[in-house]
C-alpha atoms as a PDB file:
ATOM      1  CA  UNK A   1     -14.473 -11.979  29.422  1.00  0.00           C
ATOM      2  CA  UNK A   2     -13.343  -9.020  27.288  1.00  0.00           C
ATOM      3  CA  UNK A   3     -12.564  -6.976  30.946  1.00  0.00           C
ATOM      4  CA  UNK A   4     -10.066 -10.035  32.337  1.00  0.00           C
ATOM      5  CA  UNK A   5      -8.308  -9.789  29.492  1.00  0.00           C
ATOM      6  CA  UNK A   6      -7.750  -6.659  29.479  1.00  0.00           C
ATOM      7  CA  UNK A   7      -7.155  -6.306  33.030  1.00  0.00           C
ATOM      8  CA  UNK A   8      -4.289  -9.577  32.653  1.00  0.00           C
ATOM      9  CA  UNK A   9      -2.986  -7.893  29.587  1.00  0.00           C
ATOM     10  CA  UNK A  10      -2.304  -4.998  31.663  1.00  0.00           C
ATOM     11  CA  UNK A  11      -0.235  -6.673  34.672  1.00  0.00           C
ATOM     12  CA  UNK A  12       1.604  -8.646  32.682  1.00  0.00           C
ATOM     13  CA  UNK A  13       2.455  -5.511  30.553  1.00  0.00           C
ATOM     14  CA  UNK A  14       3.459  -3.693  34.023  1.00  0.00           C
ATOM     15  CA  UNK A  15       5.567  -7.385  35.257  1.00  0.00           C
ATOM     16  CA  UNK A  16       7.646  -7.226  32.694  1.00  0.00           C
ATOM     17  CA  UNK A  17       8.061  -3.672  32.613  1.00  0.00           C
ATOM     18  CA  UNK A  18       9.472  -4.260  36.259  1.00  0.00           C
ATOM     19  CA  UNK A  19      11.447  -7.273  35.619  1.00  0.00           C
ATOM     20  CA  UNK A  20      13.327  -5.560  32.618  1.00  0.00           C
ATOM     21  CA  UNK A  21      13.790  -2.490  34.921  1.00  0.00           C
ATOM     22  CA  UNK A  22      15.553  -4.902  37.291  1.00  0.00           C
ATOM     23  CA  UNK A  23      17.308  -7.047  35.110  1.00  0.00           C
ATOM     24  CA  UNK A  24      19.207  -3.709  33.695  1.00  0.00           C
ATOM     25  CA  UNK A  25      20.112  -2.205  36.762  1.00  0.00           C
ATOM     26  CA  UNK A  26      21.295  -5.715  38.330  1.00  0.00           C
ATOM     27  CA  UNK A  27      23.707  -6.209  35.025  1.00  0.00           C
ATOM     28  CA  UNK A  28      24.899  -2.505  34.949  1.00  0.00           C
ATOM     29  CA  UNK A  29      25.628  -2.744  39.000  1.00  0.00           C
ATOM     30  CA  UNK A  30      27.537  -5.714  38.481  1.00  0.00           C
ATOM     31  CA  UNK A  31      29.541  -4.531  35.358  1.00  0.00           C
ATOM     32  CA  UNK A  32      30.896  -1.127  36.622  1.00  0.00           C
ATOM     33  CA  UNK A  33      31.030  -2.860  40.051  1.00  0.00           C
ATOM     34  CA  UNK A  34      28.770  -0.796  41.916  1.00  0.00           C
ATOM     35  CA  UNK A  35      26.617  -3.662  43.484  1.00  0.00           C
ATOM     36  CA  UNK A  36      26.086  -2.603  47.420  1.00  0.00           C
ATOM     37  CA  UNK A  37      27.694  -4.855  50.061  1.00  0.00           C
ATOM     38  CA  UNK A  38      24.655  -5.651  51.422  1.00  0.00           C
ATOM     39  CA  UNK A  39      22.640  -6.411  48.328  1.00  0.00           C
ATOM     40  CA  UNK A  40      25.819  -8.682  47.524  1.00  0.00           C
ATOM     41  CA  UNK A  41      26.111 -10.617  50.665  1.00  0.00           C
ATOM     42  CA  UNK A  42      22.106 -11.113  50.855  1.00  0.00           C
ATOM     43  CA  UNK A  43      22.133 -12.889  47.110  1.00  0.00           C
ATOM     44  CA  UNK A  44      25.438 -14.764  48.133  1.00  0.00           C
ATOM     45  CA  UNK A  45      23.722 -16.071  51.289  1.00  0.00           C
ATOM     46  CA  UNK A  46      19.901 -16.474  51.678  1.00  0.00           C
ATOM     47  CA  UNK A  47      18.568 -14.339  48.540  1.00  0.00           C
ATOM     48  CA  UNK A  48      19.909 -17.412  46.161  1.00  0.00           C
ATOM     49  CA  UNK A  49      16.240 -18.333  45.773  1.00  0.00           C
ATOM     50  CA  UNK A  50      15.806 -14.684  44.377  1.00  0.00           C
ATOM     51  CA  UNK A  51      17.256 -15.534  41.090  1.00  0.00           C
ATOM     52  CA  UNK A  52      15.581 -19.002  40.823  1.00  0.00           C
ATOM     53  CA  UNK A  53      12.093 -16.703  41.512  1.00  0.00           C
ATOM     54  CA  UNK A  54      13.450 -14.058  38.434  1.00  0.00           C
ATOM     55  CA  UNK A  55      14.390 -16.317  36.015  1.00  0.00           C
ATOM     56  CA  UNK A  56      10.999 -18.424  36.351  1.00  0.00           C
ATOM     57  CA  UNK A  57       9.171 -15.159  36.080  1.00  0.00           C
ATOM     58  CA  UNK A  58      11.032 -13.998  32.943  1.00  0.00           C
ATOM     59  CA  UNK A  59      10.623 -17.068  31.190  1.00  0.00           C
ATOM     60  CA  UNK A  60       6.760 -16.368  32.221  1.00  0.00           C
ATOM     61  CA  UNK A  61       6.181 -13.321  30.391  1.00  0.00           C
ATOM     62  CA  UNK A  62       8.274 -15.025  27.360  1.00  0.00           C
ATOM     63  CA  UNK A  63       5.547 -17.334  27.371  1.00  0.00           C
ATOM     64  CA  UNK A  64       2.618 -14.856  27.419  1.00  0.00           C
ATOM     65  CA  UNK A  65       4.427 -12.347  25.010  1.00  0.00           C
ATOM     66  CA  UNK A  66       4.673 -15.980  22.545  1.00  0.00           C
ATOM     67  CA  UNK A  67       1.208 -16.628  23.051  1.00  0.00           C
ATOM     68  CA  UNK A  68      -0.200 -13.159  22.700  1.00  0.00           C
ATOM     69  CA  UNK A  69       2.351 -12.519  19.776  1.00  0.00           C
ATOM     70  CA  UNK A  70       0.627 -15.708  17.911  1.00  0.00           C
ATOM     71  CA  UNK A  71      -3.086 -15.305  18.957  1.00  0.00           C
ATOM     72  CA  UNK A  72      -2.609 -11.777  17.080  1.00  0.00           C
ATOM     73  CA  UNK A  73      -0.772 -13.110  14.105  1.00  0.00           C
ATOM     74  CA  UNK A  74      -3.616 -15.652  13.522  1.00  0.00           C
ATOM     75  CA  UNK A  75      -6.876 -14.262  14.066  1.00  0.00           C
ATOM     76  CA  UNK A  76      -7.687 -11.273  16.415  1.00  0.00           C
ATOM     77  CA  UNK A  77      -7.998  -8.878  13.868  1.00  0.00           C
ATOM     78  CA  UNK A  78      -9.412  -5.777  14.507  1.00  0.00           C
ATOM     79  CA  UNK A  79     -13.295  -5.339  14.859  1.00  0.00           C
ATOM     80  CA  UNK A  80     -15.883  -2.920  14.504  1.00  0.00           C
ATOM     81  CA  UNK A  81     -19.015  -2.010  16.885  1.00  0.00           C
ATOM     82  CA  UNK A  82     -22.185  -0.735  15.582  1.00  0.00           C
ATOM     83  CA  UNK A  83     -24.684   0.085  18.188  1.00  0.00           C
ATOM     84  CA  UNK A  84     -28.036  -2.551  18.437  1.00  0.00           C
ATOM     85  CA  UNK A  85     -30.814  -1.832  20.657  1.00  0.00           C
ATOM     86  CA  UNK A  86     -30.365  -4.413  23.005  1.00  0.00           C
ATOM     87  CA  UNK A  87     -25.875  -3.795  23.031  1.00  0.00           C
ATOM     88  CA  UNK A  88     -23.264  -3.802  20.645  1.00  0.00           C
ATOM     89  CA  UNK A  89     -22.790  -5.273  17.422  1.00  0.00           C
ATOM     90  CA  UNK A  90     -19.326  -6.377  17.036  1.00  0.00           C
ATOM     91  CA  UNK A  91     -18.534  -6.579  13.101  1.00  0.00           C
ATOM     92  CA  UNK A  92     -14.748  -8.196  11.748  1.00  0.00           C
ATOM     93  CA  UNK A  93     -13.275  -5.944   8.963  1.00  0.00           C
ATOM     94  CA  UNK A  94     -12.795  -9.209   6.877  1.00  0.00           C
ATOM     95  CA  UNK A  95     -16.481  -9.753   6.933  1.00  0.00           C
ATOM     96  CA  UNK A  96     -17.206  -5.629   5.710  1.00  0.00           C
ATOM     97  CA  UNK A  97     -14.202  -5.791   3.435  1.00  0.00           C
ATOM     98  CA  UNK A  98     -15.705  -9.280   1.587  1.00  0.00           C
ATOM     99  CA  UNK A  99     -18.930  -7.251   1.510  1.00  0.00           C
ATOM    100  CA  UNK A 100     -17.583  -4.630  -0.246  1.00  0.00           C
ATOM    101  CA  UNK A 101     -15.954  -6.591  -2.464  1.00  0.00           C
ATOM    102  CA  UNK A 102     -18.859  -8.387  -3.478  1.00  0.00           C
ATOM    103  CA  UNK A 103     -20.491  -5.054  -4.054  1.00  0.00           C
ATOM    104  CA  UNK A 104     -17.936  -3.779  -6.118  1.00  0.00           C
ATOM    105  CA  UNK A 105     -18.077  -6.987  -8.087  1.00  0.00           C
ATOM    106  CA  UNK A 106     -21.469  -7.659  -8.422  1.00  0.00           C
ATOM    107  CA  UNK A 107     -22.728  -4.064  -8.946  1.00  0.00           C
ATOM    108  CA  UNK A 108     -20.231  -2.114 -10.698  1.00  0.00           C
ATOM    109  CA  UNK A 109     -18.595  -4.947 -12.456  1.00  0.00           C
ATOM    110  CA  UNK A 110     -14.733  -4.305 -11.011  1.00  0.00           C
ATOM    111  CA  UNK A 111     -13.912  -8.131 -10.586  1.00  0.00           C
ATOM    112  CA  UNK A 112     -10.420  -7.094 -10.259  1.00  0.00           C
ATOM    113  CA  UNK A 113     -10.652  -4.489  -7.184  1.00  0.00           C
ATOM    114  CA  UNK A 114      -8.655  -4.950  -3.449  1.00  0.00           C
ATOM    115  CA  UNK A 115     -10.218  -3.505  -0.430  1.00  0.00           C
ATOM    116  CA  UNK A 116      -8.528  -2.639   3.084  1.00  0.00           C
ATOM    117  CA  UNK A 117     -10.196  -1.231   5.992  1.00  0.00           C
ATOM    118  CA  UNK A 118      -8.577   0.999   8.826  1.00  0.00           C
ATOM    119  CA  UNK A 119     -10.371   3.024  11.848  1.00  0.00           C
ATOM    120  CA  UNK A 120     -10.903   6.771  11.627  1.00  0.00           C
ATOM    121  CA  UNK A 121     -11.922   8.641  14.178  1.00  0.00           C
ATOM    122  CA  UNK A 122     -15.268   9.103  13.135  1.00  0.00           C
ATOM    123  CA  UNK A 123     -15.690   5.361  11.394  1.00  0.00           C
ATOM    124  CA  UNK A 124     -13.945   3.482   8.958  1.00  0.00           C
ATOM    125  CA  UNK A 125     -11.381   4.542   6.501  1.00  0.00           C
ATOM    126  CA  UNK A 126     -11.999   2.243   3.436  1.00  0.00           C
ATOM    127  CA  UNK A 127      -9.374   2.414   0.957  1.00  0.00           C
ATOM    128  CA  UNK A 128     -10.264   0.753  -2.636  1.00  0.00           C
ATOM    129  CA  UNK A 129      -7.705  -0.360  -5.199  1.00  0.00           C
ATOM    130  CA  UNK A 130      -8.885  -1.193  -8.759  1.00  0.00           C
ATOM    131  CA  UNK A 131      -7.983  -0.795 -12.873  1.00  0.00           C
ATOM    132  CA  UNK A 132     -10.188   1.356 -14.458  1.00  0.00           C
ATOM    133  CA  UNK A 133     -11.335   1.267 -17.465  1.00  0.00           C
ATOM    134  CA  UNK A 134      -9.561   3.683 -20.451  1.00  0.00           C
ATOM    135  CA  UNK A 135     -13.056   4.958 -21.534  1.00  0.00           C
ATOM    136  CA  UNK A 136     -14.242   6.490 -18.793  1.00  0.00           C
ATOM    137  CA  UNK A 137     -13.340   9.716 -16.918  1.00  0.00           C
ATOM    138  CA  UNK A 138     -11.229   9.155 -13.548  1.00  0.00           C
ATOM    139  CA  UNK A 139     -12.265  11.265 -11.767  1.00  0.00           C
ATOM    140  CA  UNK A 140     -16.456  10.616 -12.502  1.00  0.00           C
ATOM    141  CA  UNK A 141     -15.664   6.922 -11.911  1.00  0.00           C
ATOM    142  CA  UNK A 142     -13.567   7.332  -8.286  1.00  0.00           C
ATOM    143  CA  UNK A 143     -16.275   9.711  -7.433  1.00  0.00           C
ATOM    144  CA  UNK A 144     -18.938   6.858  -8.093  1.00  0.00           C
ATOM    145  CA  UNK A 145     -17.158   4.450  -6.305  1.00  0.00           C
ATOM    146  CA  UNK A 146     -16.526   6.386  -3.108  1.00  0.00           C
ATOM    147  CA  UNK A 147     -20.521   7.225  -3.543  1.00  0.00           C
ATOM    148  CA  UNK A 148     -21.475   3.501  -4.195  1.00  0.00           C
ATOM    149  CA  UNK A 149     -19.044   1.979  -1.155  1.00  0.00           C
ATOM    150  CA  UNK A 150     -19.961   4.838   1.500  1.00  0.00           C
ATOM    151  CA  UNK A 151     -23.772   4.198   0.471  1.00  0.00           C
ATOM    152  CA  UNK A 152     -24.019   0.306   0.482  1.00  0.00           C
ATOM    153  CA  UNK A 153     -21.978   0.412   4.039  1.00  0.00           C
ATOM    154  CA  UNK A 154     -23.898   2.665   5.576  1.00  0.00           C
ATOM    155  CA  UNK A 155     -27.132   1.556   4.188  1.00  0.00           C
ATOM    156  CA  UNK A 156     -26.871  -2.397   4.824  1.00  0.00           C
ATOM    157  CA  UNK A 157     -23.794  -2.746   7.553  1.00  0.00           C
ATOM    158  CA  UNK A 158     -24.588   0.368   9.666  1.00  0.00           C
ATOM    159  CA  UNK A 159     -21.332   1.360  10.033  1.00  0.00           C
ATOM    160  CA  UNK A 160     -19.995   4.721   9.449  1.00  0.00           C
ATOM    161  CA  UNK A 161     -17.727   5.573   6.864  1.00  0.00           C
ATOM    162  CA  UNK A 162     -15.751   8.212   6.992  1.00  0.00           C
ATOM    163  CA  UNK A 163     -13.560   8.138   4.236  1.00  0.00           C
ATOM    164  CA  UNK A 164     -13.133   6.529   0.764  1.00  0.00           C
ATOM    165  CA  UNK A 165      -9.617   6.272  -1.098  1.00  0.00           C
ATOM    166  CA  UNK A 166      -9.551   4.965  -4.261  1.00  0.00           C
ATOM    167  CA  UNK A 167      -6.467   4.226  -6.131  1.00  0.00           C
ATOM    168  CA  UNK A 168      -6.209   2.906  -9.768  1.00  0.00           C
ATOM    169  CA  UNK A 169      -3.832   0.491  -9.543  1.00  0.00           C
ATOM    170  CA  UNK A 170      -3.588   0.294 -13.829  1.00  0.00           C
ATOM    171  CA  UNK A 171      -5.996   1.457 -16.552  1.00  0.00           C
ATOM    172  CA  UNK A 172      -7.738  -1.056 -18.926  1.00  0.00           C
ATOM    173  CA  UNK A 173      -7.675  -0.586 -22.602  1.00  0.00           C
ATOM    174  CA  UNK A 174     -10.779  -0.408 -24.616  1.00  0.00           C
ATOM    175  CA  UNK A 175     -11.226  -3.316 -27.421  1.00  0.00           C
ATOM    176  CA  UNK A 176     -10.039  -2.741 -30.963  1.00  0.00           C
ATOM    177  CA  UNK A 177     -12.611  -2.018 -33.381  1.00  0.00           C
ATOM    178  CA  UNK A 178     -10.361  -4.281 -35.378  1.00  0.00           C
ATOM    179  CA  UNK A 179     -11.099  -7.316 -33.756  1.00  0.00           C
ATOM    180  CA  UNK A 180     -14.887  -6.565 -33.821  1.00  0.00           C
ATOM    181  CA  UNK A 181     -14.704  -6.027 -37.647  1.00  0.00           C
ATOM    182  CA  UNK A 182     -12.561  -9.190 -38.714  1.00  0.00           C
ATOM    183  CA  UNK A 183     -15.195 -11.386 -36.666  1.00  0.00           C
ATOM    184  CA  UNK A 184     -16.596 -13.572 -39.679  1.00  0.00           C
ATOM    185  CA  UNK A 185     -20.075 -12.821 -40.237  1.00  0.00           C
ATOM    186  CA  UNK A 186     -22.829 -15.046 -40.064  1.00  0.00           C
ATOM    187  CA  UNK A 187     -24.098 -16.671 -43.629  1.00  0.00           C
ATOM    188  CA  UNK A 188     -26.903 -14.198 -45.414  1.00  0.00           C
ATOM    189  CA  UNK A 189     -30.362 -16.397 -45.175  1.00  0.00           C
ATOM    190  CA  UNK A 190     -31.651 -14.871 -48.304  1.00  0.00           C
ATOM    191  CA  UNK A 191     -29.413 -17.250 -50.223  1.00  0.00           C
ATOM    192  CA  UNK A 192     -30.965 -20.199 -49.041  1.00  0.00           C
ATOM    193  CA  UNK A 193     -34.316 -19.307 -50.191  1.00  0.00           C
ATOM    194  CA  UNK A 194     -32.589 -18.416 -53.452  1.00  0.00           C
ATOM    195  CA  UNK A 195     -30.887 -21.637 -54.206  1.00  0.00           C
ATOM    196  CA  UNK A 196     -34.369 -23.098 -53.183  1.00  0.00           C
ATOM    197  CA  UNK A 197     -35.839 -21.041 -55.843  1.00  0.00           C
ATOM    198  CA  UNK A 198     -33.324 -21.887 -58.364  1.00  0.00           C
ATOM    199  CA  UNK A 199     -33.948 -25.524 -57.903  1.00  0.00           C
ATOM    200  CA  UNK A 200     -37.590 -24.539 -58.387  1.00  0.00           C
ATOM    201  CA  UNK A 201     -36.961 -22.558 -61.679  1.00  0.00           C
ATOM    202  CA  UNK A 202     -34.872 -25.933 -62.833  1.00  0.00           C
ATOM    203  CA  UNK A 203     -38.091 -28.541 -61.925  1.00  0.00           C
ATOM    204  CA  UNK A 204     -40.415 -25.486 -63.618  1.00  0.00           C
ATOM    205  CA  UNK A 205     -38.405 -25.560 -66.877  1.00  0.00           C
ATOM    206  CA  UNK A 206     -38.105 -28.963 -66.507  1.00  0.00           C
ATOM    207  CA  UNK A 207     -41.876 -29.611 -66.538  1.00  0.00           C
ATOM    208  CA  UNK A 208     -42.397 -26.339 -69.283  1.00  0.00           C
ATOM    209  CA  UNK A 209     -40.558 -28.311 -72.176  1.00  0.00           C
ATOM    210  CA  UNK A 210     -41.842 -32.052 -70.983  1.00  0.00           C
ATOM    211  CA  UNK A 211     -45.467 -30.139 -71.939  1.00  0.00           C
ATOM    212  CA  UNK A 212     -44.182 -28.165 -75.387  1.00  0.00           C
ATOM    213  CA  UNK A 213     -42.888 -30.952 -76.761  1.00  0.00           C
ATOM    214  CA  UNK A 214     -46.338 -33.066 -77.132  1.00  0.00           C
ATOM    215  CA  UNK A 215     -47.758 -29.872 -78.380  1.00  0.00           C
ATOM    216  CA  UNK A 216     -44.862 -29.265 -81.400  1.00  0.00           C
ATOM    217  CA  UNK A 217     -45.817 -33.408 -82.220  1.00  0.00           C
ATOM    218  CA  UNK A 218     -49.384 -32.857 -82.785  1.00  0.00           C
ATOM    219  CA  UNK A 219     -48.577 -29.318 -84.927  1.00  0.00           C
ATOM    220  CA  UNK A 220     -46.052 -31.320 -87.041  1.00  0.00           C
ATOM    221  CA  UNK A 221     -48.887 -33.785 -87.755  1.00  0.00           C
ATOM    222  CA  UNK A 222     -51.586 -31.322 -88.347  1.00  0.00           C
ATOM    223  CA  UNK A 223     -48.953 -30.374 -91.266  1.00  0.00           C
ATOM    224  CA  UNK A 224     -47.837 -33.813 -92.625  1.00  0.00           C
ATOM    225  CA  UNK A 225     -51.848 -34.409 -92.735  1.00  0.00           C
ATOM    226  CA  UNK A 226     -53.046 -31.516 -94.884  1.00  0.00           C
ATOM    227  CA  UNK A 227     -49.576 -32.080 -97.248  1.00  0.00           C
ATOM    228  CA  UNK A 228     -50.720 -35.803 -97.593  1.00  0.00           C
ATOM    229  CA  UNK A 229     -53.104 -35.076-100.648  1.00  0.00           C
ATOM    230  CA  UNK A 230     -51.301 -32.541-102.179  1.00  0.00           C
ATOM    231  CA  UNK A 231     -48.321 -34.270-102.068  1.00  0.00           C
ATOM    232  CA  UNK A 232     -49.711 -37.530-103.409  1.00  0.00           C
ATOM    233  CA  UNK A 233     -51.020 -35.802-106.356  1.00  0.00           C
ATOM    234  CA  UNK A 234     -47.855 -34.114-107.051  1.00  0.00           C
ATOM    235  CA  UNK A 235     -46.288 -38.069-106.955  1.00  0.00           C
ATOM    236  CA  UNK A 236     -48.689 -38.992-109.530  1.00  0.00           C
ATOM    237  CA  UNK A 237     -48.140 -35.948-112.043  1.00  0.00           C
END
């Protein structure tokens, strides 16, 4: 299927080479008047048909240059071949791209990073766009990444890569200590306890003079009762 195409790609490429060839040398002939007699007379007379054939085959290879011109626009993006054991493994670049995306996401944490793919002559040329964060050297982190992307292709794809380009698109600012600090902190839960044991010290006290008081009664009639004779006698003197 792929070898028809190609080989119908091909003579339609070389028709309409042919028929612009044509068309320019007909228009220039007939501008500066240098048409031959004989080619004249021959598409006055019997070659009328001749530009009935042209014109039907122009607006042919319109119509395949339309089609062809949409069937790229849509979906025949370019793919890549990795050799299997029993033929070739034909791989999109939006399916190794979203992989690498996914990669980047899911194992570096870059959420925010853009991916294109291009052929090389010896693989892919992968070129990674992403912030980075403020923290962290540049250079160590772009390093990593080309590392990370070249491995995880290679490793689970089995395509080669032969370059990584990394760009950061922006850098990311670390977060304020300031916004860390004036987070309100939780309540202490030794205070609890605390108030718990204040109650406790209230019920204690409480209880303490509820049981002192009986005792001062029966002291303050042990007193009254060993006055009582003394007193009475000091009534009668």
């Amino acid at each position: 299927m792929r070898r028809s195409s190609v080989f119908l790609a091909e003579v339609f490429h070389g028709l309409a080479f042919l028929v612009l060839v044509l068309t320019g040398l007909y228009l220039l002939a007939v501008r500066f008047e240098r048409l031959p007699p004989r080619v004249a007379e021959f598409l006055q007379g019997p070659g009328r048909e001749t530009f009935t054939v042209w014109a039907g085959l122009s607006f042919l290879l319109a119509l395949y240059f339309l089609v062809r011109g949409v069937w790229v626009a849509r979906g025949a993006e370019p793919r890549v071949m990795s050799a299997g054991p029993r033929g070739p493994i034909w791989i999109s670049q939006s399916a190794i791209r979203e992989f690498i995306l996914q990669s980047l996401r899911e194992e570096m944490g870059f959420a925010h990073a853009s991916v294109s793919l291009r052929q090389g002559r010896d693989g892919i040329v992968v070129h990674v766009r992403t912030p980075l964060p403020l923290h962290q050297s540049v250079t160590e982190l772009g390093a990593k990444i080309q590392d990370h992307v070249k491995a995880r292709v290679e490793e689970r794809i089995g395509v080669t890569v032969e370059r990584v380009e990394v760009l950061a698109r922006s850098v990311q600012p670390t977060p304020s200590p300031l916004a860390t600090s004036a987070s309100p902190e939780p309540a202490s839960a030794i205070q609890i306890p605390a108030r718990r044991a204040d109650a406790g010290d209230g019920k204690g006290s409480r209880e303490a003079e509820e049981e002192s008081e009986p005792g001062e009664a029966e002291a303050e009639a042990k007193t009254e009762t060993e006055e009582g004779p003394q007193g009475s006698e000091r009534d009668r003197a």
